[in-house]
N, C-alpha and C. Protein backbone atom coordinates (compact mmCIF):
# COMPACT_ATOMS: atom_id res chain seq x y z
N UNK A 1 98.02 128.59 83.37
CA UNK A 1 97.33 129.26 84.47
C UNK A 1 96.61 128.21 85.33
N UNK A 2 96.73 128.28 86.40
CA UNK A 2 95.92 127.50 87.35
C UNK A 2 94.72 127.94 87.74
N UNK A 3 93.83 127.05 87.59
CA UNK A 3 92.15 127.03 87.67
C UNK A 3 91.90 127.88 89.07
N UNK A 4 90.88 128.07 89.59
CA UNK A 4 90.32 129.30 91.31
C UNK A 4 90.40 127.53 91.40
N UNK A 5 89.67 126.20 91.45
CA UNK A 5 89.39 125.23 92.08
C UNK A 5 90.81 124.61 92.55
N UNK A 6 91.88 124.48 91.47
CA UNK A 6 92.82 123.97 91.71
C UNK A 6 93.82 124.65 92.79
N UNK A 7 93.64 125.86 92.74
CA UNK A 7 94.45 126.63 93.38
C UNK A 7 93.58 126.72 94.88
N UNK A 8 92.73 126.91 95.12
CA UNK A 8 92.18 126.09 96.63
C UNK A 8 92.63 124.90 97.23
N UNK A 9 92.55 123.98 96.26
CA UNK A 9 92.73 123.13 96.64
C UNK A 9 94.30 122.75 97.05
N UNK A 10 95.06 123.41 96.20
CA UNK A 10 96.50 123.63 97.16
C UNK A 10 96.65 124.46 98.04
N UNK A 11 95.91 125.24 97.99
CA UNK A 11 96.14 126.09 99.36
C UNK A 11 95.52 125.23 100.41
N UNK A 12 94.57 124.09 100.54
CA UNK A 12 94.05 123.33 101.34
C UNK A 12 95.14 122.69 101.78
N UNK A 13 95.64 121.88 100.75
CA UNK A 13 96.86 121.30 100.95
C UNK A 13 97.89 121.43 101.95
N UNK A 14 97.72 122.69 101.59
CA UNK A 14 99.22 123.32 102.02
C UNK A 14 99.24 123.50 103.59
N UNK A 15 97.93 124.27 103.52
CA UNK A 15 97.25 123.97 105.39
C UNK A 15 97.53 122.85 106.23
N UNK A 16 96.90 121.39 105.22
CA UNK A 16 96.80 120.52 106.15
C UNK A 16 98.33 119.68 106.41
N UNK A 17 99.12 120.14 105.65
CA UNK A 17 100.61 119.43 105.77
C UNK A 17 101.05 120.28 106.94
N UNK A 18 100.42 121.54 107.20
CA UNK A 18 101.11 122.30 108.42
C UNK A 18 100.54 121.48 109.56
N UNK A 19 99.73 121.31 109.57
CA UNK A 19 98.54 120.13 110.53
C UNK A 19 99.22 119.18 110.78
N UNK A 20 99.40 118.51 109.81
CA UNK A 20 99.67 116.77 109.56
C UNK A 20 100.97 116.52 110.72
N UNK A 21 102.18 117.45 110.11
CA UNK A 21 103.57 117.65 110.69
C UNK A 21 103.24 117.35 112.47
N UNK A 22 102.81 118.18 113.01
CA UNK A 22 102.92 118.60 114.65
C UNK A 22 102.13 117.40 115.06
N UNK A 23 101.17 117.14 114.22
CA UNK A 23 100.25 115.45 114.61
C UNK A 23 101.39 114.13 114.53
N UNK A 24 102.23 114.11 113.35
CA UNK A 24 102.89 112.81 113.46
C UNK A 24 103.65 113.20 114.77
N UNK A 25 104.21 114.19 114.73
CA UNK A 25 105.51 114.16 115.91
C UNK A 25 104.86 114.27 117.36
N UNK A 26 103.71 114.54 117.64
CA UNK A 26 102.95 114.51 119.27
C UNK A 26 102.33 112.85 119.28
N UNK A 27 101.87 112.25 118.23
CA UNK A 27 101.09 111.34 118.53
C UNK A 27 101.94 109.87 118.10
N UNK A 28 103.05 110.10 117.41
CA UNK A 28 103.94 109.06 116.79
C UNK A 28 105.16 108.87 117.36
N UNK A 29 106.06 109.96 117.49
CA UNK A 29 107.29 110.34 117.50
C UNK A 29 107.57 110.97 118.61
N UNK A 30 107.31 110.45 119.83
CA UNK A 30 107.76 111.57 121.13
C UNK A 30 108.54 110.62 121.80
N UNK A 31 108.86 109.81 120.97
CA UNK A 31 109.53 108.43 121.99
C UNK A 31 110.99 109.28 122.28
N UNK A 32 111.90 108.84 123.13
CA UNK A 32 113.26 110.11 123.75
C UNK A 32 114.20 109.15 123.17
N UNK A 33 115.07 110.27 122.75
CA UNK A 33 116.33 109.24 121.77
C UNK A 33 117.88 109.59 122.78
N UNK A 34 118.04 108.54 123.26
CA UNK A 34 119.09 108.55 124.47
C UNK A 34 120.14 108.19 123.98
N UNK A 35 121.33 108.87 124.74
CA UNK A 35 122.79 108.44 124.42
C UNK A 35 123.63 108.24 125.66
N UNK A 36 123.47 107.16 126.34
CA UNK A 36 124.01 107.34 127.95
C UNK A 36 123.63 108.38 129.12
N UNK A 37 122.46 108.60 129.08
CA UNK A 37 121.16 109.27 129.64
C UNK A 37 121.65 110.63 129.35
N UNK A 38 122.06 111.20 127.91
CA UNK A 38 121.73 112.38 127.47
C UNK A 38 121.34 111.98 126.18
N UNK A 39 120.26 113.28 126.07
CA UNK A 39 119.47 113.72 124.82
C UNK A 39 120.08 113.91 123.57
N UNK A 40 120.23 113.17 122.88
CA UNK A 40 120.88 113.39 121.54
C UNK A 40 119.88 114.05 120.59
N UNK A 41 120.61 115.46 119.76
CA UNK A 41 119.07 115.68 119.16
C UNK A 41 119.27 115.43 117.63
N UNK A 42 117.94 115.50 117.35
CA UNK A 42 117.09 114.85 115.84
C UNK A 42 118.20 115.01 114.89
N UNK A 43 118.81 115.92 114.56
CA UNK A 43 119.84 116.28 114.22
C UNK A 43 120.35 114.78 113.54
N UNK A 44 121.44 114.76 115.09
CA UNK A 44 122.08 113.89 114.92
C UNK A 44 121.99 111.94 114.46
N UNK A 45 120.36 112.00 114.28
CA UNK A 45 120.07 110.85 114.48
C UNK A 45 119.57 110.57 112.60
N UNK A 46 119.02 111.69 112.09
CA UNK A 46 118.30 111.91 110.70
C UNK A 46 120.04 111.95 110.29
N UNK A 47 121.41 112.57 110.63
CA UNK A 47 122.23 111.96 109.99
C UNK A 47 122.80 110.55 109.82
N UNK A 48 123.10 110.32 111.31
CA UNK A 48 123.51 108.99 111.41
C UNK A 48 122.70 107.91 110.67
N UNK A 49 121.38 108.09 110.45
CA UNK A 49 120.37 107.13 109.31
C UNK A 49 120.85 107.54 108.24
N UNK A 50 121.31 108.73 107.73
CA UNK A 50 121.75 108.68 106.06
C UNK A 50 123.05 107.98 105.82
N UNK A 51 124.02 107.64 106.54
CA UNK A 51 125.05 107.72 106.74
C UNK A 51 125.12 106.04 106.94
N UNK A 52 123.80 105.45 107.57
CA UNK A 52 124.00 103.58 107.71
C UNK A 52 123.62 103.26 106.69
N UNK A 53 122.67 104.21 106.08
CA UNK A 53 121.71 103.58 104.74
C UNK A 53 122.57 103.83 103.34
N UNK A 54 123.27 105.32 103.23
CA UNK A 54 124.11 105.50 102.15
C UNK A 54 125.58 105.11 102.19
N UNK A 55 125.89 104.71 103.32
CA UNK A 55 127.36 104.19 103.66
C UNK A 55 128.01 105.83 103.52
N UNK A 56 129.08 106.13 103.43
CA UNK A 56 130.39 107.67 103.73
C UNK A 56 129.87 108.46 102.47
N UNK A 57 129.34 109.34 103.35
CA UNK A 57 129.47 110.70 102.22
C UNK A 57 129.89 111.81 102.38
N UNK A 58 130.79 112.83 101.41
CA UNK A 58 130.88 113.84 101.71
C UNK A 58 129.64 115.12 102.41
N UNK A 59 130.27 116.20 103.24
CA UNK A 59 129.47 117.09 104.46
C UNK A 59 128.39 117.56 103.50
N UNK A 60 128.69 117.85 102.04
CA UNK A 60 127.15 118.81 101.99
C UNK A 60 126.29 118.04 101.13
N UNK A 61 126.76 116.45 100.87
CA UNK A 61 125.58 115.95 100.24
C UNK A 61 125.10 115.18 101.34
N UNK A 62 125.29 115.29 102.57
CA UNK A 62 124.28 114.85 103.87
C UNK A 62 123.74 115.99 104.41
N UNK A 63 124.36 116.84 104.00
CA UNK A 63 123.33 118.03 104.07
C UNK A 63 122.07 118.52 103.17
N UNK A 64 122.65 117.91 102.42
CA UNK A 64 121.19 118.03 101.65
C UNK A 64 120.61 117.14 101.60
N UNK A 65 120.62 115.85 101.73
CA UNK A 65 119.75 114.53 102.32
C UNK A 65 118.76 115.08 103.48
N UNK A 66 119.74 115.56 104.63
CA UNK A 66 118.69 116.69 105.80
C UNK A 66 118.23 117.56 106.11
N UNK A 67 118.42 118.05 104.91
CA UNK A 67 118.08 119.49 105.23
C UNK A 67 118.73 120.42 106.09
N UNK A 68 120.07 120.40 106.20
CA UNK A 68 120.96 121.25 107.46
C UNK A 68 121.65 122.06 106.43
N UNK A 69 121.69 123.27 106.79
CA UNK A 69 122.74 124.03 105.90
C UNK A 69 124.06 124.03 106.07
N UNK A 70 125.32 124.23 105.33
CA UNK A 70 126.56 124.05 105.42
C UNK A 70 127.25 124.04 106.28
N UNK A 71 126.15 125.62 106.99
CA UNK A 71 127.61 126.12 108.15
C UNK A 71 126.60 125.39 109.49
N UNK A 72 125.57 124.89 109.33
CA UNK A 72 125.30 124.00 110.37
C UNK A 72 125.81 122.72 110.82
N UNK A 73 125.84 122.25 109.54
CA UNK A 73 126.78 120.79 109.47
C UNK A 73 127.97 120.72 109.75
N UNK A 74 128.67 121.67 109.58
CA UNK A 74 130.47 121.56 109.98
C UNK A 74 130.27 121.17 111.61
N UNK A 75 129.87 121.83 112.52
CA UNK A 75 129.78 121.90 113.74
C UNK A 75 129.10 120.76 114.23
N UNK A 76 127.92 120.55 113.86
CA UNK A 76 127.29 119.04 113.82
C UNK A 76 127.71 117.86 113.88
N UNK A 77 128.78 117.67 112.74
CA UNK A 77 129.55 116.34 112.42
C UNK A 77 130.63 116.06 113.20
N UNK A 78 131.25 117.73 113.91
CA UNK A 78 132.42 117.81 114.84
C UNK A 78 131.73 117.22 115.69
N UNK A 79 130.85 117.54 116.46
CA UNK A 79 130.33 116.65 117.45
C UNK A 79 129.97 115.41 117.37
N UNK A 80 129.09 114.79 116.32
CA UNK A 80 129.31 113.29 116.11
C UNK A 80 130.48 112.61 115.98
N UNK A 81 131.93 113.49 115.47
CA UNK A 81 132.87 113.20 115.32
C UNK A 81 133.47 112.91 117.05
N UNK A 82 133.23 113.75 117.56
CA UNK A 82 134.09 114.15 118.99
C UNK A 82 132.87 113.21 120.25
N UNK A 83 131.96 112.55 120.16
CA UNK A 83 130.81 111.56 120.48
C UNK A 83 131.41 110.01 120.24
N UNK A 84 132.34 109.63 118.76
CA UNK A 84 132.53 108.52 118.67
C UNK A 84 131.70 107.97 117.86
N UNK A 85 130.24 108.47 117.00
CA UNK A 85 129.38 108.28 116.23
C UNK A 85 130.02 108.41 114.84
N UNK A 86 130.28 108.90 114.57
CA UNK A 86 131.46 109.13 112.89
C UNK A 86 132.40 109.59 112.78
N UNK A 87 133.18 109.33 111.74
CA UNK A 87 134.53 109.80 111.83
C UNK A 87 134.84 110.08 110.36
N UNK A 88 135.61 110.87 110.16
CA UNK A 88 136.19 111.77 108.60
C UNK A 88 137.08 110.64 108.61
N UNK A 89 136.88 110.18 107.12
CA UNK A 89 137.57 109.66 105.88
C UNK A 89 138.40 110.41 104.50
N UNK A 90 138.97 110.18 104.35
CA UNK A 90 139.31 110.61 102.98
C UNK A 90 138.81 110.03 101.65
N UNK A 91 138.20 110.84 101.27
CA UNK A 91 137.85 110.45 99.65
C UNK A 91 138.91 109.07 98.68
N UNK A 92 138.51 108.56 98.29
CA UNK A 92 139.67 107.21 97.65
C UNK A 92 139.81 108.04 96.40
N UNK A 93 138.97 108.66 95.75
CA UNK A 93 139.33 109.19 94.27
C UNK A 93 139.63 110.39 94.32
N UNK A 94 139.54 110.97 95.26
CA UNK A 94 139.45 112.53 95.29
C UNK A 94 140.48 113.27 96.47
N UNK A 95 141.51 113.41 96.81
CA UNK A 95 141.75 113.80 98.14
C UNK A 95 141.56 115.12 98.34
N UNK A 96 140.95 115.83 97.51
CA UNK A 96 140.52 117.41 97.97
C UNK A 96 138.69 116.91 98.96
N UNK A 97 138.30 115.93 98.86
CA UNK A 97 137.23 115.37 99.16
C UNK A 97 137.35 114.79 100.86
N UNK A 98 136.68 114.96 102.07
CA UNK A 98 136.56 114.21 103.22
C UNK A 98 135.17 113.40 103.28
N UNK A 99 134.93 112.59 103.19
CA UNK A 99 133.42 111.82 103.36
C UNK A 99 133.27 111.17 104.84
N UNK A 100 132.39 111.55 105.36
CA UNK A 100 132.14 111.19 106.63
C UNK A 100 131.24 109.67 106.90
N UNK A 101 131.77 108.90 107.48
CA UNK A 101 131.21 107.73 108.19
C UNK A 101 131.06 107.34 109.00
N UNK A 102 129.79 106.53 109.19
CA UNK A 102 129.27 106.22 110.48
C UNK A 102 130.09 105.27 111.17
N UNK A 103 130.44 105.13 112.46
CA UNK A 103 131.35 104.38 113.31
C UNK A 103 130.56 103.16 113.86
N UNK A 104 131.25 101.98 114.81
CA UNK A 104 130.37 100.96 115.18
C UNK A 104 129.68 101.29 116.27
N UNK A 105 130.56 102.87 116.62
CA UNK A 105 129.85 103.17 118.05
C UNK A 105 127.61 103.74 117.65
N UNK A 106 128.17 104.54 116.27
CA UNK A 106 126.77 105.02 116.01
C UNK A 106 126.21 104.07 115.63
N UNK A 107 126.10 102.98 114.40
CA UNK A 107 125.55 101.69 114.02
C UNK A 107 125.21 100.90 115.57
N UNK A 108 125.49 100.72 116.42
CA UNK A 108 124.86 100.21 117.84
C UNK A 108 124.05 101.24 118.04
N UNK A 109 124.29 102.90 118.65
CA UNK A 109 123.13 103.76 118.55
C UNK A 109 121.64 104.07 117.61
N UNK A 110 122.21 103.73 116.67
CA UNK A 110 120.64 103.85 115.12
C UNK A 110 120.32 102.48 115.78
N UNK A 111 121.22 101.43 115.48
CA UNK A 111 119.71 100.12 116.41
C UNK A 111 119.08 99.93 117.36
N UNK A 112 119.92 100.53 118.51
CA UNK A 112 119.10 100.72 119.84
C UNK A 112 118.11 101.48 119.49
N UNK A 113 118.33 102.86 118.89
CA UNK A 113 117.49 103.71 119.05
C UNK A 113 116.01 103.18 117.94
N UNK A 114 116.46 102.27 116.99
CA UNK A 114 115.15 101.77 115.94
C UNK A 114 114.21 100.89 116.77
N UNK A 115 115.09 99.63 117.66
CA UNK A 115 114.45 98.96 118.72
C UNK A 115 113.39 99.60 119.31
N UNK A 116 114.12 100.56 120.03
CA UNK A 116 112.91 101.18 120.70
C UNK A 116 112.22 102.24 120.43
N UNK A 117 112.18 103.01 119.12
CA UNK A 117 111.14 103.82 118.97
C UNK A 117 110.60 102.96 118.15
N UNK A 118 110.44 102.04 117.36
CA UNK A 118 109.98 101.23 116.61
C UNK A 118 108.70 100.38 117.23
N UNK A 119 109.12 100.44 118.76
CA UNK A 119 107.97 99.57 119.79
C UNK A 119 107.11 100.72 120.27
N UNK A 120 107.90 101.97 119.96
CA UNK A 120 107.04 103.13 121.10
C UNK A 120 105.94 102.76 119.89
N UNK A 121 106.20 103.08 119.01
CA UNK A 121 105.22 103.25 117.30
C UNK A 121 104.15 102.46 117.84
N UNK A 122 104.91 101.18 117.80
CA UNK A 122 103.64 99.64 117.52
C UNK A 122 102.81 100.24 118.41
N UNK A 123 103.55 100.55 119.82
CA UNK A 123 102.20 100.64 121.11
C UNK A 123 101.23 101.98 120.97
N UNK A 124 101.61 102.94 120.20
CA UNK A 124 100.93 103.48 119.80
C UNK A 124 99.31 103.50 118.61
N UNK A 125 100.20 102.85 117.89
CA UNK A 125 99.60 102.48 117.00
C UNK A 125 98.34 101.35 117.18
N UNK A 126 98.40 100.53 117.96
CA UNK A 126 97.92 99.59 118.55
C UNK A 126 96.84 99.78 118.77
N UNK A 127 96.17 100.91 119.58
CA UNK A 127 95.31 101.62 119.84
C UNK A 127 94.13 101.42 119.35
N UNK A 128 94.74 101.72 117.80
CA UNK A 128 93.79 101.63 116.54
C UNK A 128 92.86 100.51 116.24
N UNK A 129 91.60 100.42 115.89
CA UNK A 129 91.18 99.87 114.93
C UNK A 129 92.01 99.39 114.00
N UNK A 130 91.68 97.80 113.62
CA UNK A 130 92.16 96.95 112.50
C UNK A 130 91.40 97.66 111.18
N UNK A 131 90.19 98.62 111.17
CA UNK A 131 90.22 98.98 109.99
C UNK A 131 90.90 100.59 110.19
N UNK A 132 91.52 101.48 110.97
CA UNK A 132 91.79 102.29 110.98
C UNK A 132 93.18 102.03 110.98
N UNK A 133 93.71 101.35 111.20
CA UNK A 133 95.20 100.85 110.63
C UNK A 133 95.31 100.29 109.69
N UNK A 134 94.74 99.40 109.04
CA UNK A 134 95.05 99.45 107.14
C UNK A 134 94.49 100.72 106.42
N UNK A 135 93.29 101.85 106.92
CA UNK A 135 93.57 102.98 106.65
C UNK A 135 94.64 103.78 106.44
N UNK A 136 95.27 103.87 107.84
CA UNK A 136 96.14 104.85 107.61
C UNK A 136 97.67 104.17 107.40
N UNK A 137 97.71 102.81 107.17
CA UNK A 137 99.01 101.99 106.69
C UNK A 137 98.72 102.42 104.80
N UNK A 138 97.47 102.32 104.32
CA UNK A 138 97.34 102.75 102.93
C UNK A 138 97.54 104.08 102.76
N UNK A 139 97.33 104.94 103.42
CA UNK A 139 97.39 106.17 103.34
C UNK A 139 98.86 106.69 103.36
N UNK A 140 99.46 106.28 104.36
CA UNK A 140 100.99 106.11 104.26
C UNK A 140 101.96 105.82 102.92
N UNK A 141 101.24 104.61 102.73
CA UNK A 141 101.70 104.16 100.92
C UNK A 141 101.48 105.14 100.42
N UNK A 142 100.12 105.36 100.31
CA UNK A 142 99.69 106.53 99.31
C UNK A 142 100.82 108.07 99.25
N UNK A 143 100.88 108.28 100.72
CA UNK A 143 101.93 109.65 100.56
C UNK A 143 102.80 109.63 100.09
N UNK A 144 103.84 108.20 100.44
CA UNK A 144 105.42 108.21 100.35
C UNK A 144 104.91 108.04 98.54
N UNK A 145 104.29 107.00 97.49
CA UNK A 145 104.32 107.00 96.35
C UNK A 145 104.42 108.72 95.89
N UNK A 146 103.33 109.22 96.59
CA UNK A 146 103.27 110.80 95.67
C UNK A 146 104.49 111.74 96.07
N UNK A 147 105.05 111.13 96.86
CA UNK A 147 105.87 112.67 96.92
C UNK A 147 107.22 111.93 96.14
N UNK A 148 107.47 110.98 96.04
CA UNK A 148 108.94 110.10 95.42
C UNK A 148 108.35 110.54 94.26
N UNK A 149 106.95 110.78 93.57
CA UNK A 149 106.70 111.79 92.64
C UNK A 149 107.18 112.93 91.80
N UNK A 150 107.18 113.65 93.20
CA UNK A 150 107.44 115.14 92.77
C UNK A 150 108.84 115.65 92.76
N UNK A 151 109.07 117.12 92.32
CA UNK A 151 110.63 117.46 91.70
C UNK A 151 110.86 117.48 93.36
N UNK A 152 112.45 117.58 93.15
CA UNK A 152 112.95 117.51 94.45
C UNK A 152 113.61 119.55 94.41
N UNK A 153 113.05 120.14 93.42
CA UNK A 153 113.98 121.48 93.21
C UNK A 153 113.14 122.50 94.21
């Protein structure tokens, strides 16, 4: 049974992660992610990073890396597919298997696009106090340790 204190205190929790969310993305993350002056969206960009970092994977274990559901991803990948950003492979051990990989066209897109939201960050960030940035650079540590923590179920 969970304690009245403990159980506040996740419900506090739980509040301030609704908080936290809309703060990183207005005050961190508004930098515009371009693809030949159209808008490529988040989507496509949270794949193409699983996809440089894990090298070819089959559609629904990058779906569950992103959180996109099945029948979102089919349509998704057609378009990164039909963009020039990835392209369907065949499985080497498996041919009931297609694993999707990132192309050289997307690997130039994820670096452009790291270049420069990576500077939007700094100039943001910049702002800060030298002690309010090893604040919230520790605090950062601190999150990513606790949640590589917890179950992923």
């Amino acid at each position: 049974m969970v304690k009245v204190m403990d159980e506040e205190r996740l419900n506090q929790t739980a509040e301030e992660m609704y908080l936290l969310f809309p703060l990183f993305k207005n005050k961190l993350f508004r930098h515009k992610k371009r693809l030949k002056q159209k808008s490529l969206p988040h989507s496509y960009f949270h794949v193409l990073k699983v996809l440089k970092s894990r090298g070819p994977l089959p559609m629904s274990e990058i779906g569950r890396r992103v959180c996109i559901s099945k029948s979102n991803m089919t349509s998704l990948i057609d378009r990164l597919v039909e963009n020039g950003l990835a392209e369907r492979m065949p499985d080497k051990n498996d041919r009931r298997v297609i694993n999707i990989a990132i192309t050289k066209k997307g690997n130039n897109i994820i670096k452009e696009w790291h270049v420069h939201s990576s500077q939007d960050i700094k100039n943001r960030l910049s702002s800060l106090s030298d002690e309010d940035l090893e604040t919230f650079y520790e605090s950062i540590k601190n999150i990513r340790a606790i949640l590589n923590k917890m179950d992923d179920s």
